[in-house]
C-alpha atoms as a PDB file:
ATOM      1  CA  UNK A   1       5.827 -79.853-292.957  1.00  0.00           C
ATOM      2  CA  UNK A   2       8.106 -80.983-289.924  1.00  0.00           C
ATOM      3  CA  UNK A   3      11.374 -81.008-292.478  1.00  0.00           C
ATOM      4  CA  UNK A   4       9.805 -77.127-293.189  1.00  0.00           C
ATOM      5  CA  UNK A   5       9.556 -76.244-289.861  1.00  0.00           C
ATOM      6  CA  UNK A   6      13.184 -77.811-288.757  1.00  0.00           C
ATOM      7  CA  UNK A   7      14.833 -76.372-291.496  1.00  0.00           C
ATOM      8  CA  UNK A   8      13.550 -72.539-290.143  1.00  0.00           C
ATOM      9  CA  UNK A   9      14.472 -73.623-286.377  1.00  0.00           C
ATOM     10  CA  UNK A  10      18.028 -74.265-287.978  1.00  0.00           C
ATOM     11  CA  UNK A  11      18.470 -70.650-289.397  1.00  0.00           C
ATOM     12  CA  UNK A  12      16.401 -69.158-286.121  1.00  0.00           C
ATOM     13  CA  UNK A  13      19.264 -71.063-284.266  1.00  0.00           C
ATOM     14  CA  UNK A  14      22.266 -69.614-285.566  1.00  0.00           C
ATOM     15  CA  UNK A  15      20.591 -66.146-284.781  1.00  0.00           C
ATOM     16  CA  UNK A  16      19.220 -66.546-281.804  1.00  0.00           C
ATOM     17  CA  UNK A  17      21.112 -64.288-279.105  1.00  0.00           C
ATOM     18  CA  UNK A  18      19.411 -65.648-275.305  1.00  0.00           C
ATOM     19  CA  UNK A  19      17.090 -67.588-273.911  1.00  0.00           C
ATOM     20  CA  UNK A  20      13.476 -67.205-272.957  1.00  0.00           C
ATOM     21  CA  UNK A  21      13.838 -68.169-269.395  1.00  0.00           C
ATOM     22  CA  UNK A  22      10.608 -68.117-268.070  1.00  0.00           C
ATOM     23  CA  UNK A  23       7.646 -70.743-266.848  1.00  0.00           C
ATOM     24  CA  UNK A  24       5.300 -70.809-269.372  1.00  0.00           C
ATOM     25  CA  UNK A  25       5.275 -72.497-272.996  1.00  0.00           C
ATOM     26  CA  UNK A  26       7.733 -69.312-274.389  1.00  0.00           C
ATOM     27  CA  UNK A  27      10.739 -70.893-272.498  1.00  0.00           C
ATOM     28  CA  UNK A  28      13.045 -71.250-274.824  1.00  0.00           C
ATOM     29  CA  UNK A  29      14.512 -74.624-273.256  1.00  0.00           C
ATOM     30  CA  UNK A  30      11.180 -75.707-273.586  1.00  0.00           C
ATOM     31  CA  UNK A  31      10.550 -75.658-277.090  1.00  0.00           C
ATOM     32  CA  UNK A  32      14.260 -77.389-277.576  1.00  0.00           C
ATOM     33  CA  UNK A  33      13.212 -80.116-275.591  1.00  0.00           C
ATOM     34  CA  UNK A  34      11.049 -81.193-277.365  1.00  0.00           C
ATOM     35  CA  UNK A  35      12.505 -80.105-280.816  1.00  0.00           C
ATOM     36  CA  UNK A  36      15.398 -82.200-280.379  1.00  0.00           C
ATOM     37  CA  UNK A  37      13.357 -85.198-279.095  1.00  0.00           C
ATOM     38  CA  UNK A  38      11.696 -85.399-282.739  1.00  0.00           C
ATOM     39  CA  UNK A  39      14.944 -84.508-284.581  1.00  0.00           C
ATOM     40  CA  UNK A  40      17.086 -87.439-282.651  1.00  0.00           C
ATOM     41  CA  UNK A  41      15.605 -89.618-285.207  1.00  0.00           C
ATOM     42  CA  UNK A  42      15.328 -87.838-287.914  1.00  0.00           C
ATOM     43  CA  UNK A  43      17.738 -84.719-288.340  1.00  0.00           C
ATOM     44  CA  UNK A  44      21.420 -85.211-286.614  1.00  0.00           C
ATOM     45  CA  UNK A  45      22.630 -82.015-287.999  1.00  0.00           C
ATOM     46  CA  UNK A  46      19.646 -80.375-285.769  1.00  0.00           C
ATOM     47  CA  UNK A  47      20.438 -82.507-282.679  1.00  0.00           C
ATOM     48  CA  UNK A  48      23.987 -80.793-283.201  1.00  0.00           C
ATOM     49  CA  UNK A  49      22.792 -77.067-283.271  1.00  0.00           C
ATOM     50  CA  UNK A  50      20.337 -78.045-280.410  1.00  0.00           C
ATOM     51  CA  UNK A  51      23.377 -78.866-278.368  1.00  0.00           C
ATOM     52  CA  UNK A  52      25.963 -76.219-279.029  1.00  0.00           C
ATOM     53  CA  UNK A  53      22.950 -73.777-278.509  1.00  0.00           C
ATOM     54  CA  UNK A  54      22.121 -75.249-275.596  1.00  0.00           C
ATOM     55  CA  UNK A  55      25.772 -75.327-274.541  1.00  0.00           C
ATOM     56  CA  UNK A  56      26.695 -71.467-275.448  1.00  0.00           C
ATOM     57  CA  UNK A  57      23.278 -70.627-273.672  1.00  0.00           C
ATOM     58  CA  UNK A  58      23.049 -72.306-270.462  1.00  0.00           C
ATOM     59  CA  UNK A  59      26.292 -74.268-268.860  1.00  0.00           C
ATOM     60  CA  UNK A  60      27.988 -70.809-267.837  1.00  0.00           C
ATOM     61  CA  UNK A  61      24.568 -69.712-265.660  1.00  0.00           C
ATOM     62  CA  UNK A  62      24.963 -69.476-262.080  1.00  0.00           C
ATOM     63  CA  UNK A  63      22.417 -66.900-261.194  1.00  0.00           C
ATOM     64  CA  UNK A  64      19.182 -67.948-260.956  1.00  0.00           C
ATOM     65  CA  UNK A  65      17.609 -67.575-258.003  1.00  0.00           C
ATOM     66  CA  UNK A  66      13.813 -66.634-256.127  1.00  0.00           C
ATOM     67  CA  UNK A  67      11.004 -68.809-255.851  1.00  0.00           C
ATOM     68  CA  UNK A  68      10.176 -70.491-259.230  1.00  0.00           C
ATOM     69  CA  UNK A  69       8.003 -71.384-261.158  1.00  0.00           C
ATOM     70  CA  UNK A  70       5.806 -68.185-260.227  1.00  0.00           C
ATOM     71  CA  UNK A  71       2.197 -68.115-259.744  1.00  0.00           C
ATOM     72  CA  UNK A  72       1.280 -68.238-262.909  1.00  0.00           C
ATOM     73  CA  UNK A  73       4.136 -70.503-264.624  1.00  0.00           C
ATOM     74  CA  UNK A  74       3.770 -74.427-265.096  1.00  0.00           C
ATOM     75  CA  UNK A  75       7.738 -74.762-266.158  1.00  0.00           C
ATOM     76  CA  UNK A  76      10.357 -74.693-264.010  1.00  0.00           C
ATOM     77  CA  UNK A  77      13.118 -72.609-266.295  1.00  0.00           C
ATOM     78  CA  UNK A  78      16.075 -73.564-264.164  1.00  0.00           C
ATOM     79  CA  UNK A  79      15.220 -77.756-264.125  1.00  0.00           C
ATOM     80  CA  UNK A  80      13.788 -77.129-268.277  1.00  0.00           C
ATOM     81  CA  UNK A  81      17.161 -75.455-268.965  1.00  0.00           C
ATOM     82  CA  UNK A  82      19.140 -78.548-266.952  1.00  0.00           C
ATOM     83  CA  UNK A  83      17.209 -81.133-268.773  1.00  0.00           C
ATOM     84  CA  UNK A  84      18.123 -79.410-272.408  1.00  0.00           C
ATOM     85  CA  UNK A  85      21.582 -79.755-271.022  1.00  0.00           C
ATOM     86  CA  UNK A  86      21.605 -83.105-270.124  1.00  0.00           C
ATOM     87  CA  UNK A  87      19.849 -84.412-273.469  1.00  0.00           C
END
């Protein structure tokens, strides 16, 4: 079921335009996290989508800014999208 579910995260990757940046369990940083802490041992061509993802999506942003995580957010999305980064 996990080979399943990495193998549709693979083709979701390749289409998937921006990130979700926001504090709750739809940030999109998030969910990479920890999908490429279960596929560093046991899918390396994930790991490598993961990363250029994560690279295309992320390293270029300079503009977040306000008082995070709101309210009614648990996630930071600026420190979630640095730690996908530094993975």
């Amino acid at each position: 079921l996990a080979l399943a579910f990495a193998a549709r995260l693979k083709d979701y990757l390749r289409i998937l335009t921006y990130p979700i940046t926001v504090g709750t369990h739809f940030n999109t940083a998030f969910a990479l996290i920890l999908a490429r802490r279960w596929a560093a041992e046991r899918d390396p061509d994930l790991v490598v989508l993961i990363d250029d993802w994560a690279n295309r999506a992320f390293t270029h942003r300079s503009d977040y800014a306000g008082w995070e995580p709101g309210g009614d957010e648990f996630l930071s999305p600026v420190l979630t999208a640095a730690l996908l980064n530094l993975s």
